[in-house]
Protein backbone atom coordinates (compact mmCIF):
# COMPACT_ATOMS: atom_id res chain seq x y z
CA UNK A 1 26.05 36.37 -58.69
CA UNK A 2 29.41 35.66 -57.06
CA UNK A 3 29.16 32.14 -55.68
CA UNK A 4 31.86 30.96 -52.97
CA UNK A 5 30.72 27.63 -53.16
CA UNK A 6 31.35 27.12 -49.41
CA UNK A 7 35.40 26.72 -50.33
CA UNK A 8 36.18 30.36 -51.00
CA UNK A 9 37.01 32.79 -47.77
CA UNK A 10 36.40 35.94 -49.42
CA UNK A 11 34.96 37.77 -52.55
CA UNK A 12 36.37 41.15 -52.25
CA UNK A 13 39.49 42.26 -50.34
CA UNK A 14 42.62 44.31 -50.79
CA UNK A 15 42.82 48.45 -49.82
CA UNK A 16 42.04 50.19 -53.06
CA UNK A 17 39.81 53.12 -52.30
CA UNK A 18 36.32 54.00 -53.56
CA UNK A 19 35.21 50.56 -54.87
CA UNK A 20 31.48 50.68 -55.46
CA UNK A 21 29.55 47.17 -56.12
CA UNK A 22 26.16 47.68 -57.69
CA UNK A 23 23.77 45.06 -58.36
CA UNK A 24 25.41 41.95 -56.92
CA UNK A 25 24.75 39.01 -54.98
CA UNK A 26 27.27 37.14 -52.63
CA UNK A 27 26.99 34.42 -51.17
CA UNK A 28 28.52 31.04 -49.80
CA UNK A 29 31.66 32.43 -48.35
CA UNK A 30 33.73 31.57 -45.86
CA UNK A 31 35.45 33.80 -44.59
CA UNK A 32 36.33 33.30 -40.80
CA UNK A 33 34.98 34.23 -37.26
CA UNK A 34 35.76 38.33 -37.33
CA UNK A 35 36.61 38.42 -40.63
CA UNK A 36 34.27 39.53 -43.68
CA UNK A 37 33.41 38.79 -46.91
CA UNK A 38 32.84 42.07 -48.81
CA UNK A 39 35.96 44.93 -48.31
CA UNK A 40 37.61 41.70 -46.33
CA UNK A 41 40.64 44.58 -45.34
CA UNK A 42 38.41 47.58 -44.42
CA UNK A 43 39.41 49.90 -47.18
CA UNK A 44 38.03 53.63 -47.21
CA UNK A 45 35.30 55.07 -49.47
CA UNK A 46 33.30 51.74 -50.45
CA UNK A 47 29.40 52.16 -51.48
CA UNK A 48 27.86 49.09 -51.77
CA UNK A 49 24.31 49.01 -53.19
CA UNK A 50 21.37 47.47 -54.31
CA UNK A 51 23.40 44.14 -53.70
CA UNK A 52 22.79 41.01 -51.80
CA UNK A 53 25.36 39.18 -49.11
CA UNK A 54 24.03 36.52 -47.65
CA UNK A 55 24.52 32.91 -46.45
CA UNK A 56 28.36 33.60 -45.76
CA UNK A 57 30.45 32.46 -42.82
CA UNK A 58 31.99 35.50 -40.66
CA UNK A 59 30.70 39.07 -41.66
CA UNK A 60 29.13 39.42 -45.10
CA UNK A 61 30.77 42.99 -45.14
CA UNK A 62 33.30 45.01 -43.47
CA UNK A 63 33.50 48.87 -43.20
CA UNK A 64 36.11 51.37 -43.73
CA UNK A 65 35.99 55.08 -43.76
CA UNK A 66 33.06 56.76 -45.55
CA UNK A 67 31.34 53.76 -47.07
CA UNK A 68 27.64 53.66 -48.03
CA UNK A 69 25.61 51.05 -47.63
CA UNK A 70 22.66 51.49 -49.38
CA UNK A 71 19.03 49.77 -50.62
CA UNK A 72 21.09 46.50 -50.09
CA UNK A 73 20.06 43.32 -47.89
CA UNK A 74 22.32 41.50 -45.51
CA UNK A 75 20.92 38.67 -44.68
CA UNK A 76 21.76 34.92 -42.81
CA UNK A 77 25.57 35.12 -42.55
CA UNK A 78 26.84 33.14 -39.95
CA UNK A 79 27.87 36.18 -37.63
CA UNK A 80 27.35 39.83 -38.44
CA UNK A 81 25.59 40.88 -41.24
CA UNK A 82 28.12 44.04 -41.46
CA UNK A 83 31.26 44.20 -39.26
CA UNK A 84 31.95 48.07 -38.86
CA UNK A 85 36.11 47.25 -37.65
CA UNK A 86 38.78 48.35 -38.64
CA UNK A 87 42.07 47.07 -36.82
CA UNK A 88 44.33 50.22 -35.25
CA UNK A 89 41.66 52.59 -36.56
CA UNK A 90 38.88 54.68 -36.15
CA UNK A 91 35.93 54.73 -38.79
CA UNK A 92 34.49 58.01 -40.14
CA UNK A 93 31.51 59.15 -41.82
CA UNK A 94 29.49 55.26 -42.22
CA UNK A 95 26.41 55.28 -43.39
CA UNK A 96 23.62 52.67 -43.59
CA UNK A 97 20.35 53.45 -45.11
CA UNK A 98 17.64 52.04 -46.77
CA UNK A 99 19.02 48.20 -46.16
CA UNK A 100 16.84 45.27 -45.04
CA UNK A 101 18.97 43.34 -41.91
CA UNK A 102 17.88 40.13 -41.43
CA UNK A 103 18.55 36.79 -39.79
CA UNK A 104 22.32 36.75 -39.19
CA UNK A 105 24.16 34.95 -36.79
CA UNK A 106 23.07 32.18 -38.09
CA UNK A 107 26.66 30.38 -36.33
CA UNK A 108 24.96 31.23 -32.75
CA UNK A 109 28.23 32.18 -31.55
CA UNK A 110 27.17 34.03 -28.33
CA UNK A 111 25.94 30.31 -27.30
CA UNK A 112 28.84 28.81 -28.29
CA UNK A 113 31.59 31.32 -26.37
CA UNK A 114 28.99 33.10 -24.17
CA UNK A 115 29.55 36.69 -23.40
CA UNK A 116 32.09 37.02 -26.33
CA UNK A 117 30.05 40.45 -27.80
CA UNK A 118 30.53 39.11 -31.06
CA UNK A 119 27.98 39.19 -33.06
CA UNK A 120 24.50 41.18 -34.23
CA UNK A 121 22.93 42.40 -37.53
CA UNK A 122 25.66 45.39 -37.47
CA UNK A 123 28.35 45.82 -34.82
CA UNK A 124 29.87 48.91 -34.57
CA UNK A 125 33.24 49.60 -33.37
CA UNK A 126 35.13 53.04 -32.81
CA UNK A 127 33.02 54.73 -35.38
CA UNK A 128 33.51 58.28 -35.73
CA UNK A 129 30.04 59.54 -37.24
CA UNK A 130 27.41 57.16 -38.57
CA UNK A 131 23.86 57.80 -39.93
CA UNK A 132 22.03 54.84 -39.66
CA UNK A 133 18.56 55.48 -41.45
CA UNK A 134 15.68 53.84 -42.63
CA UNK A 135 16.87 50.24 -42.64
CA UNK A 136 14.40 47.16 -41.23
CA UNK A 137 16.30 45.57 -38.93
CA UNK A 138 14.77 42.04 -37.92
CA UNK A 139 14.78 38.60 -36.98
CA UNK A 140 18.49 38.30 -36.09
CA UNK A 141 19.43 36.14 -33.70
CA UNK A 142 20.48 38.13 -30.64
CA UNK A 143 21.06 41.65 -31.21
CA UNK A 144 19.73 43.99 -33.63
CA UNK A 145 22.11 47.22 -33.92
CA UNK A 146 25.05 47.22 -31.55
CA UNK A 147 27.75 50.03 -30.88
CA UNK A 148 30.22 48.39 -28.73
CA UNK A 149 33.65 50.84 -27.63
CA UNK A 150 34.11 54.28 -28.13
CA UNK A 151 31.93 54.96 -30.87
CA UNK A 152 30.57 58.72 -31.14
CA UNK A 153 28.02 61.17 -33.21
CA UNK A 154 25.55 58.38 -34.25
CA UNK A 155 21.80 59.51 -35.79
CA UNK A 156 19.90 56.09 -35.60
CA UNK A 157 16.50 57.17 -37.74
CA UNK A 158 13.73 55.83 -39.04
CA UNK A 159 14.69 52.28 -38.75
CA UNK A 160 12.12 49.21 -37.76
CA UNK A 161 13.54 46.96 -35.46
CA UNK A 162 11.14 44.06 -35.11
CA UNK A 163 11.58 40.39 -33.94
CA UNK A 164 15.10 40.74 -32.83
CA UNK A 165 15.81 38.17 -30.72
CA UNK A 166 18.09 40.31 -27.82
CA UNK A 167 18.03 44.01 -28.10
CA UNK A 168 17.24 45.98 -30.92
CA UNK A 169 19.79 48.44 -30.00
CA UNK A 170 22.62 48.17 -27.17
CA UNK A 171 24.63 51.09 -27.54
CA UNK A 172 27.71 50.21 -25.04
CA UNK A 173 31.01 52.61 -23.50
CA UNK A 174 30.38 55.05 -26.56
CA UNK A 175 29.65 58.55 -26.60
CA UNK A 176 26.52 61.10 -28.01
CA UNK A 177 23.68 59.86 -30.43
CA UNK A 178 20.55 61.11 -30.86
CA UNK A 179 17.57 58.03 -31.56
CA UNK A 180 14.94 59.23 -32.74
CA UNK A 181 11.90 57.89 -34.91
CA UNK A 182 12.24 54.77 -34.53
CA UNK A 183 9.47 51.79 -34.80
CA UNK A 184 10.93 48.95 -32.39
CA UNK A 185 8.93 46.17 -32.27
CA UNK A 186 8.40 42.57 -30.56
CA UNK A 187 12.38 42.81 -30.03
CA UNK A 188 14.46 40.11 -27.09
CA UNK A 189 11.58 37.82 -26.48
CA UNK A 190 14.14 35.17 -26.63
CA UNK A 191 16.94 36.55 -24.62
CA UNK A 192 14.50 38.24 -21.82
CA UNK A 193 12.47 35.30 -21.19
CA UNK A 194 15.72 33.18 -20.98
CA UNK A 195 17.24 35.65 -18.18
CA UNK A 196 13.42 35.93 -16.68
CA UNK A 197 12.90 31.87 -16.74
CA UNK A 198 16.72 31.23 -14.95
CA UNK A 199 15.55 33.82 -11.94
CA UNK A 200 18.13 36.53 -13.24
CA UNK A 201 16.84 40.20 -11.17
CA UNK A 202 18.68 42.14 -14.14
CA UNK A 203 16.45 44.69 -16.38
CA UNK A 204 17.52 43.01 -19.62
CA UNK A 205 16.40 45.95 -21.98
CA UNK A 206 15.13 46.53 -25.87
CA UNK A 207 17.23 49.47 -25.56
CA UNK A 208 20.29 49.01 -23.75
CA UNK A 209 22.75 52.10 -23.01
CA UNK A 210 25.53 50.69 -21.40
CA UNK A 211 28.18 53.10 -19.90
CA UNK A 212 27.20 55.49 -22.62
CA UNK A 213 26.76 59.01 -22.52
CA UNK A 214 26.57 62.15 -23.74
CA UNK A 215 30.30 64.27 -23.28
CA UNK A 216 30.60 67.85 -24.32
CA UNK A 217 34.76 67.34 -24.97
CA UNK A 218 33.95 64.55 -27.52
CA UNK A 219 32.84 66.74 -30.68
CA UNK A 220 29.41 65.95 -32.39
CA UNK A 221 26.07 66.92 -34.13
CA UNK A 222 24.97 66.61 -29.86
CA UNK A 223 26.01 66.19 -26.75
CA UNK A 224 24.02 64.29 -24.96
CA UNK A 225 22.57 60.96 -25.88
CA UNK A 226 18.69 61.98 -27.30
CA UNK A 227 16.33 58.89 -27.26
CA UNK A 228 12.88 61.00 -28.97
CA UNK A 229 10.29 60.18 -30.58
CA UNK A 230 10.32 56.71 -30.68
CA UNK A 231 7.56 53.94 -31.08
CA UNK A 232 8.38 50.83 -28.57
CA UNK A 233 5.84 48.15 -28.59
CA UNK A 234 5.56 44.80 -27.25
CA UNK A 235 8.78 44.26 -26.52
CA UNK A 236 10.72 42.59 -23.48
CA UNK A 237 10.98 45.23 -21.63
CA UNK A 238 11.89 49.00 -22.45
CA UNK A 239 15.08 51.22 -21.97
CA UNK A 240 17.92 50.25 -19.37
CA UNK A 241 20.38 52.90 -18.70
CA UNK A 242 23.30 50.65 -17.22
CA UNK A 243 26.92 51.36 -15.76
CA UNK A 244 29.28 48.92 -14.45
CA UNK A 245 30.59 49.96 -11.19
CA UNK A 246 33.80 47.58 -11.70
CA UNK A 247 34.30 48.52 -15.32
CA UNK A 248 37.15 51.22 -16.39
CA UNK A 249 40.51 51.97 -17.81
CA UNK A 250 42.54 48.99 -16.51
CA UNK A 251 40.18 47.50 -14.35
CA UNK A 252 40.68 43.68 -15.38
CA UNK A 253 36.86 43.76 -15.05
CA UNK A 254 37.04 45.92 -18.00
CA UNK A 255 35.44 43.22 -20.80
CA UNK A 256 36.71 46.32 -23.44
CA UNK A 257 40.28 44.78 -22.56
CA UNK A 258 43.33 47.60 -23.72
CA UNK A 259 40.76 50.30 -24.61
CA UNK A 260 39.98 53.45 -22.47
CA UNK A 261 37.90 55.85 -22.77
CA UNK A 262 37.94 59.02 -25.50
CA UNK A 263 39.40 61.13 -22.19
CA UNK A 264 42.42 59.88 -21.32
CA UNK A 265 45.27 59.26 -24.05
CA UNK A 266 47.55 58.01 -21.88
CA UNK A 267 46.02 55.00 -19.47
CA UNK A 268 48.67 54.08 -17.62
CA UNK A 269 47.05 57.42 -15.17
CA UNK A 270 44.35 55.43 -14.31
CA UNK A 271 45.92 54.04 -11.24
CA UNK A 272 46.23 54.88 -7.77
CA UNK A 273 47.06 57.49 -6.86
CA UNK A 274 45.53 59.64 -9.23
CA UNK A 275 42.25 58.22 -9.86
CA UNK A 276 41.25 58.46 -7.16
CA UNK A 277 40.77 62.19 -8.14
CA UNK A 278 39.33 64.34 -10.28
CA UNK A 279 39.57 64.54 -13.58
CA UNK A 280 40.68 61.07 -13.67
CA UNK A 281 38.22 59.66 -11.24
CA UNK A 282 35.59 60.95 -13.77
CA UNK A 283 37.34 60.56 -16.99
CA UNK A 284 39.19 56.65 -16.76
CA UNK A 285 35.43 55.00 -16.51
CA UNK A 286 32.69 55.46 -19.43
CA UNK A 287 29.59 57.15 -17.89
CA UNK A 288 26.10 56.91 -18.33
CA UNK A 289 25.31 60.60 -18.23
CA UNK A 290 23.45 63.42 -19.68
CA UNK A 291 20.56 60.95 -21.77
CA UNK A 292 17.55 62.61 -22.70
CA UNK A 293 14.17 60.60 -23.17
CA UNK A 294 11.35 62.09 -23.99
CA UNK A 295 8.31 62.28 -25.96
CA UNK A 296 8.41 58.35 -27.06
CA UNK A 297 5.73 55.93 -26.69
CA UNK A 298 5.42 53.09 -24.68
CA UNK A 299 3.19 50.38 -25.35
CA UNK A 300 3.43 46.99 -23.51
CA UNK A 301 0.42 43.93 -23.52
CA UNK A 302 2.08 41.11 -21.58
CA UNK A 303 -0.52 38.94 -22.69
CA UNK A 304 1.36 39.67 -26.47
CA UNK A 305 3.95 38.43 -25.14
CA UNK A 306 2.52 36.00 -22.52
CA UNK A 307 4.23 37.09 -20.10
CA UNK A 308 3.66 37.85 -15.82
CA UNK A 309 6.58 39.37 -14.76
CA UNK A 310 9.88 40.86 -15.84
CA UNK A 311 8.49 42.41 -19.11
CA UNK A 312 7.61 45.42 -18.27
CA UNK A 313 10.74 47.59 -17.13
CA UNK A 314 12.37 50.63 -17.41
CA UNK A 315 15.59 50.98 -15.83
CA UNK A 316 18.24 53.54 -14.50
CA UNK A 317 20.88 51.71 -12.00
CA UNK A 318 24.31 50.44 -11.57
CA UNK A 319 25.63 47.43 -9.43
CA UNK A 320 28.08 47.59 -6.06
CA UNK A 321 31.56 48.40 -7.03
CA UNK A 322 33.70 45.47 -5.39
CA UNK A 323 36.61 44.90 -7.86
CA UNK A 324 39.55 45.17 -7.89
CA UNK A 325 41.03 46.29 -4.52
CA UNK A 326 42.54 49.29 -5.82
CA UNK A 327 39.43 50.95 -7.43
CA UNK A 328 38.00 53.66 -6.36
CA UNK A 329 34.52 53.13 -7.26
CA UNK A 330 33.59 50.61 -4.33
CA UNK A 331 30.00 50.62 -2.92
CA UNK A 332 27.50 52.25 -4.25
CA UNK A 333 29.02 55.69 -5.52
CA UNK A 334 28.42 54.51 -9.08
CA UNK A 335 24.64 53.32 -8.18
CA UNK A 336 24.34 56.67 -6.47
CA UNK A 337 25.60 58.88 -9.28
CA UNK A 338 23.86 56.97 -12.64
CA UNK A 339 20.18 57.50 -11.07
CA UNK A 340 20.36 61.09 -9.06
CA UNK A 341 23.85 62.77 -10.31
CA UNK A 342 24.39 62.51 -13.84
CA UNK A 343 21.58 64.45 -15.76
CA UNK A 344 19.83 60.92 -16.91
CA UNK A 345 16.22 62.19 -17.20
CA UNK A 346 12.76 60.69 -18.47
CA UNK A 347 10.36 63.24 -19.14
CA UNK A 348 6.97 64.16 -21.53
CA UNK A 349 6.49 60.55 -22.65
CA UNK A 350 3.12 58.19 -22.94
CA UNK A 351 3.31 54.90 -21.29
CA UNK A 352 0.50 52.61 -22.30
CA UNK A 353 0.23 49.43 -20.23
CA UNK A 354 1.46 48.29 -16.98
CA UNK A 355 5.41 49.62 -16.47
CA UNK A 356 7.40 49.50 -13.58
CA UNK A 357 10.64 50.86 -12.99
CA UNK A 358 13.99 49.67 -11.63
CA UNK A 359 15.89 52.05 -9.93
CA UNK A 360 19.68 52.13 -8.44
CA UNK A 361 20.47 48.56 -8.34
CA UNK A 362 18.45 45.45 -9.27
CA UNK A 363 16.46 44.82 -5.84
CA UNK A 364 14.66 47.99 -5.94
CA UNK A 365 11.74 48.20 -8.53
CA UNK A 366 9.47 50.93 -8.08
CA UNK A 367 5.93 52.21 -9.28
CA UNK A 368 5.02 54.96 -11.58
CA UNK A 369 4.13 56.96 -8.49
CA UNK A 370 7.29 56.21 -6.54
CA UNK A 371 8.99 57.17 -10.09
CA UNK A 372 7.78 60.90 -10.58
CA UNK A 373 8.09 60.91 -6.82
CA UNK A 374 11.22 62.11 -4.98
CA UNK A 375 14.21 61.43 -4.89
CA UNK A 376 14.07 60.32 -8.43
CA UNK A 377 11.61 62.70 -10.16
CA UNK A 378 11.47 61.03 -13.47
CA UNK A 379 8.83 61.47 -16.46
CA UNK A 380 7.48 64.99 -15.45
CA UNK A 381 5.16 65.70 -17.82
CA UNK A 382 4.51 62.21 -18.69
CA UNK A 383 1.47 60.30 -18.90
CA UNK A 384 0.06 56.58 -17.61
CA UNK A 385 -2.25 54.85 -19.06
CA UNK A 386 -3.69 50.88 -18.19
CA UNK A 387 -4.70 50.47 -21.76
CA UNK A 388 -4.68 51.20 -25.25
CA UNK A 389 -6.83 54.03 -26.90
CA UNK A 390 -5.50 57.83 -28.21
């Protein structure tokens, strides 16, 4: 056991390569907000297994290039249980099996600077190729698993996410992943009932795809963004396919402030006049395009969750662009293209329980009939059931 006592900032730091720790716990560190315990300086080729962090201020582990994290348990560090950053870099090859994810953010730090996006059980940033498999993901407060700017090529397998108290998994302005046999269960009770009990119209989702999407030019093992084969039950709410309307390379709405998308390398082109056209009009925003969902189940008892409304959504919809006065993306051309334009498609799925369906902006929530109906024609090949049974 490495002990930091709650005096010590970090255990193990520096940028030698292809460190493995085996067998290890650490704890009581105190490392500070962003910063991590465990590879404190993001060094390449780390496998950490079989150990313990936990009960550490900051991130009980950063990530570098090609590190394994394996059969270990991250659990109740003050904000990420792993911090996949590395500052003026991309990250290749993580991977993340086998681990048990539990009860981080124990600092609350989304209350305490709200909408700062910094914290979960993993965040991911600009990582280039991750397979994230059979971990159990659960009981963090807030978010589960969240990719969060330009991250591409995921496989997220075989994990449970349970009991998370936002999403299990936002994946947000990244690029192709494929999702796939997954158990996510009794995730963002807490966070959707808060939005739900304020009045708040927004689809706040288990799985949240925020300006994500599949691209062809981006290279991966897909291209598209596959969501298959997937348990979700009894959570608040179900999938939410999101874009910002207001949100692109140098917007100042752009909360990803300095980054741009994987399109453009140099940004100062997204400006008037030229993006107003294509290709920049379509490359200077991330897109929520070309996501595949099908063949999951859907199971939803409000009374599980005691809950009468808000619950029980899908979602495919963007809001009115307003901002600023140079964009191009005013109205609803962004609303328009994210639910009938961009290859977004339910299909072959079983829904168990009572789902609705929010379509093109908040105010419009439809049935499943309206759903499979035009001009949306989602979930052919679907099927609707009121209640449980095979």
């Amino acid at each position: 056991m490495l002990d930091g006592r709650g005096t010590n900032r970090y255990a193990f730091g520096g940028t030698a390569r292809d460190v493995t720790i085996s067998h290890l716990t650490v704890r009581r560190f105190v490392a500070p907000r962003n910063e991590g315990v465990v590879n404190h300086d993001s060094a390449d080729g780390w496998r950490i297994e079989h150990a313990t962090i936990r009960d550490n201020s900051g991130a009980g582990l950063m990530a570098g290039a090609r590190q394994e994290v394996r059969a270990s348990c991250l659990r109740d560090n003050g904000q990420y249980g792993m911090n996949a950053y590395k500052a003026g870099d991309s990250i290749r090859d993580l991977v993340v099996e086998g681990n048990e994810i539990t009860g981080n953010n124990t600092g609350d730090w989304e209350r305490r600077e709200e909408g700062c996006g910094c914290t979960g059980g993993i965040k991911f940033w600009a990582v280039d190729g991750a397979d994230i498999r059979g971990n159990w993901v659960h009981d963090n407060r807030g978010t589960g698993l969240w990719a969060d700017t330009n991250n591409n090529d995921f496989l997220i397998e075989d994990n449970v996410l349970e009991a998370n108290d936002g999403a299990a998994l936002i994946y947000e302005t990244s690029y192709n992943a494929v999702i796939r046999e997954n158990t996510v269960r009794g995730n963002n009770l807490v966070e959707g009932r808060k939005y739900a009990d304020r009045g708040d119209t927004f689809p706040f989702a288990t799985v949240y795809l925020s300006e994500s999407g599949g691209e062809p030019r981006v290279p991966a093992r897909t291209d598209r963004i596959e969501v298959y084969r997937n348990l979700l039950e009894n959570n608040w709410s179900g999938i939410t396919l999101w874009e910002n309307a207001d949100r692109f390379c140098n917007s100042p709405a752009n909360t990803s402030s300095g980054d741009c998308t994987l399109l453009v390398e140099n940004t100062d082109r997204c400006a008037q006049p030229g993006i107003a056209s294509e290709p920049l009009y379509s490359d200077c925003r991330w897109r929520t395009r070309r996501v595949d969902i099908h063949d999951n189940r859907f199971v939803l008892d409000k009374s599980v969750l005691d809950c009468t409304e808000k619950c029980d959504r899908m979602a495919v919809l963007a809001n009115y662009g307003t901002y600023p006065d140079w964009s191009p993306y005013k109205g609803e051309r962004v609303a328009e293209a994210i639910t009938l334009e961009q290859h977004n498609r339910w299909h072959d799925n079983l829904y168990v329980g009572p789902w609705r369906f929010v379509v093109h902006d908040p105010s419009q929530v439809v049935d499943s009939t309206q759903w499979r109906g035009p001009p949306y024609r989602q979930d052919t090949g679907s099927t609707f059931r009121a209640r449980g049974g095979d």
